[in-house]
C-alpha atoms as a PDB file:
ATOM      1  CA  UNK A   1     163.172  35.708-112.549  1.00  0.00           C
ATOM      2  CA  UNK A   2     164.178  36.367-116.130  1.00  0.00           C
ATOM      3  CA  UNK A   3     163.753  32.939-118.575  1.00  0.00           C
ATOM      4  CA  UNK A   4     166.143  33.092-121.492  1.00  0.00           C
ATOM      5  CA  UNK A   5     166.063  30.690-124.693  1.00  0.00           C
ATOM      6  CA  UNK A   6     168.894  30.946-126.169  1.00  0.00           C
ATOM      7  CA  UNK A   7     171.638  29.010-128.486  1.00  0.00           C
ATOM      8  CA  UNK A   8     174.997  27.501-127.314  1.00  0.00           C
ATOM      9  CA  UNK A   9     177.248  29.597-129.952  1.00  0.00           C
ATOM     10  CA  UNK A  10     174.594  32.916-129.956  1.00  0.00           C
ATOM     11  CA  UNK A  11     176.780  35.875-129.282  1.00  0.00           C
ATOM     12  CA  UNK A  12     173.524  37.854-127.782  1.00  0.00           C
ATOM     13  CA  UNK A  13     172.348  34.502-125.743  1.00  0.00           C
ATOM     14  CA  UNK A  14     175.596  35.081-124.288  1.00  0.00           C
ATOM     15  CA  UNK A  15     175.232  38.861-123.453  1.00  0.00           C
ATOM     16  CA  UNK A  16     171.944  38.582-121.977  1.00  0.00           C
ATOM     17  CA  UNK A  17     173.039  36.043-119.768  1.00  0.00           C
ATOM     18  CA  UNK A  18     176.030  37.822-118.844  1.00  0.00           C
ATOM     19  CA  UNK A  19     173.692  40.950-117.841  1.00  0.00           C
ATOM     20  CA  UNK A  20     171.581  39.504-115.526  1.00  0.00           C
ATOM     21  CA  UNK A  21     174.351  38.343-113.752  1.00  0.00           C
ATOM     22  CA  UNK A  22     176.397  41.935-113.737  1.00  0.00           C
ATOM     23  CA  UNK A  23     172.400  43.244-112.713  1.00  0.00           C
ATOM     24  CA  UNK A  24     172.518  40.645-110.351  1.00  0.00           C
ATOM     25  CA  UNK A  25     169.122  39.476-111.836  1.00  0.00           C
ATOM     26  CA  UNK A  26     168.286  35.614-111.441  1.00  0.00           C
ATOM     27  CA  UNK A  27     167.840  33.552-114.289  1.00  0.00           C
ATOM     28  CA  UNK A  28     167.126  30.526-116.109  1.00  0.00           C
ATOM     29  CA  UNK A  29     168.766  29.111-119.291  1.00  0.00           C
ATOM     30  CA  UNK A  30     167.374  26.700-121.809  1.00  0.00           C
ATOM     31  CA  UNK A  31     169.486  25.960-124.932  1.00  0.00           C
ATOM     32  CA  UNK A  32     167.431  24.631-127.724  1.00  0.00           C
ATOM     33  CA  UNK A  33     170.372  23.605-129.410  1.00  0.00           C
ATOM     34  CA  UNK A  34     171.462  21.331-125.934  1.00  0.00           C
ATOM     35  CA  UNK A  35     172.321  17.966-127.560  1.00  0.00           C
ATOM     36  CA  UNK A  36     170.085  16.107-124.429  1.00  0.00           C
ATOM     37  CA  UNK A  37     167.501  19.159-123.532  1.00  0.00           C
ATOM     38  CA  UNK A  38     167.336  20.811-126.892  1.00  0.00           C
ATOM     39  CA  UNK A  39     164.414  19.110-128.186  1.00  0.00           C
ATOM     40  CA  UNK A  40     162.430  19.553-124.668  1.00  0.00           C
ATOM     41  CA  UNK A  41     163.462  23.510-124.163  1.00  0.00           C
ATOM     42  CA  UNK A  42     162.164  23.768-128.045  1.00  0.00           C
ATOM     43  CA  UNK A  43     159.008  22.564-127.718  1.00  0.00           C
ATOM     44  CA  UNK A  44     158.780  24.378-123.968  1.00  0.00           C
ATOM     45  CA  UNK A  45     159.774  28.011-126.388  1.00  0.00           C
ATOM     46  CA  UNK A  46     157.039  26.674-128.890  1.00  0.00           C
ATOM     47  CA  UNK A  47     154.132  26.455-126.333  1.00  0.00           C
ATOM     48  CA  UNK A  48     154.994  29.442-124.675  1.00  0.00           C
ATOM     49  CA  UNK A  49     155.119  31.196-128.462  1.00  0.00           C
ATOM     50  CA  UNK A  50     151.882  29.993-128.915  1.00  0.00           C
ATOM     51  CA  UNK A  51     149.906  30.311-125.987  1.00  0.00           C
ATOM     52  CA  UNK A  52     150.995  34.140-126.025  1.00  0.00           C
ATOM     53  CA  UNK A  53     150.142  34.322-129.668  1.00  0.00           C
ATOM     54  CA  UNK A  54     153.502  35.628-130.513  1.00  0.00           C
ATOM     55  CA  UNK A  55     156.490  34.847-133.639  1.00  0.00           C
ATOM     56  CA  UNK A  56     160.344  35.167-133.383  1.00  0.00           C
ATOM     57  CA  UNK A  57     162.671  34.469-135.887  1.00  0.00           C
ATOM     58  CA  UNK A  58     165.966  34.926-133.611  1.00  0.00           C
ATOM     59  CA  UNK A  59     167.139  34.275-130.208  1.00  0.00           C
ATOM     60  CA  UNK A  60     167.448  35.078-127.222  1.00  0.00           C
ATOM     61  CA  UNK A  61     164.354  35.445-126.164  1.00  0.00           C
ATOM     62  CA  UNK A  62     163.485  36.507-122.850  1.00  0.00           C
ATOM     63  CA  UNK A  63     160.749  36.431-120.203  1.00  0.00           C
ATOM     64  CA  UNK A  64     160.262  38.494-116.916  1.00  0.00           C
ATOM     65  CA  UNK A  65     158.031  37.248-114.127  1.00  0.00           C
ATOM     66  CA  UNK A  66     155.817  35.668-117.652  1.00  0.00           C
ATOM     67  CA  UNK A  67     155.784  39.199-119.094  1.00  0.00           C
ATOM     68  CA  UNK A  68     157.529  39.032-122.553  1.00  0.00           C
ATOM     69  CA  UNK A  69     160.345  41.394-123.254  1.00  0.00           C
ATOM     70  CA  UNK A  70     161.803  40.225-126.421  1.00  0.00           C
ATOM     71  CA  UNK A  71     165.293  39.729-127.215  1.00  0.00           C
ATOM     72  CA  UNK A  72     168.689  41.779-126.423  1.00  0.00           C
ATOM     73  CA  UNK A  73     168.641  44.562-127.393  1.00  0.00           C
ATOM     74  CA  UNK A  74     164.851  45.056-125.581  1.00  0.00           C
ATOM     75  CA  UNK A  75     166.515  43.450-122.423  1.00  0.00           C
ATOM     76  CA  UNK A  76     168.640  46.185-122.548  1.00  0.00           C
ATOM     77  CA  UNK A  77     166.362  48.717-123.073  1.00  0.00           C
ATOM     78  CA  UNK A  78     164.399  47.241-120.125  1.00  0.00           C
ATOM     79  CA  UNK A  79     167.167  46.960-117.533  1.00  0.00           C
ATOM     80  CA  UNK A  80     167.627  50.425-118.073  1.00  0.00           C
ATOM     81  CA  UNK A  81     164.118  51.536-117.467  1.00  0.00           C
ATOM     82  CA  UNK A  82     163.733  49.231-114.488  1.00  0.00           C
ATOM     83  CA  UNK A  83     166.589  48.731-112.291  1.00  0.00           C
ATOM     84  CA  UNK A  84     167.792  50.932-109.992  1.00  0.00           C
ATOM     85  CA  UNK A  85     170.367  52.185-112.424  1.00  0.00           C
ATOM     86  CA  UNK A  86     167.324  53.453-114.439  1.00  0.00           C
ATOM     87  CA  UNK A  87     164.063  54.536-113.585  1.00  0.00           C
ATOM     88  CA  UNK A  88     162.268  52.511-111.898  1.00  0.00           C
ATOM     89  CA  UNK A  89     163.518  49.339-109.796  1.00  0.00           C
ATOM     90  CA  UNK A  90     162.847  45.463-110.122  1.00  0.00           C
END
């Protein structure tokens, strides 16, 4: 299951979203901006950030089966090395 933290009004939150469903790929959403959840999903994105030692400046970012792939564009580039539209297969 991909994990996606992502922004309300983020083009590329949007587009990753909108390729796991055309892939068919389940996943789960948390806004940090949500005006209830925000402040939860944030500090869920900061613990993960730091327990795997890593920094982003943008969103989305995005999780597969807890391996980190990044944001978009890496999505992208890892769809397409993965699924059975690429090399390999989920």
């Amino acid at each position: 299951m991909m994990i996606i933290f992502g922004k309300e009004m983020c083009e590329f939150c949007d587009k990753a979203k909108e390729i796991c469903r055309q892939y068919e790929i389940e996943f789960k959403y948390y806004s940090v901006d949500d005006r209830f959840d925000g402040i939860n999903n944030m500090s869920k994105l900061k613990d993960k950030l730091i327990k795997e030692n890593r920094m982003v400046k943008t969103v989305p970012v995005i999780w597969h089966h807890n391996k980190f792939i990044g944001g978009y564009n890496e999505l992208m580039s890892y769809i397409e090395n993965t699924s059975e539209y690429g090399q390999g297969g989920f």
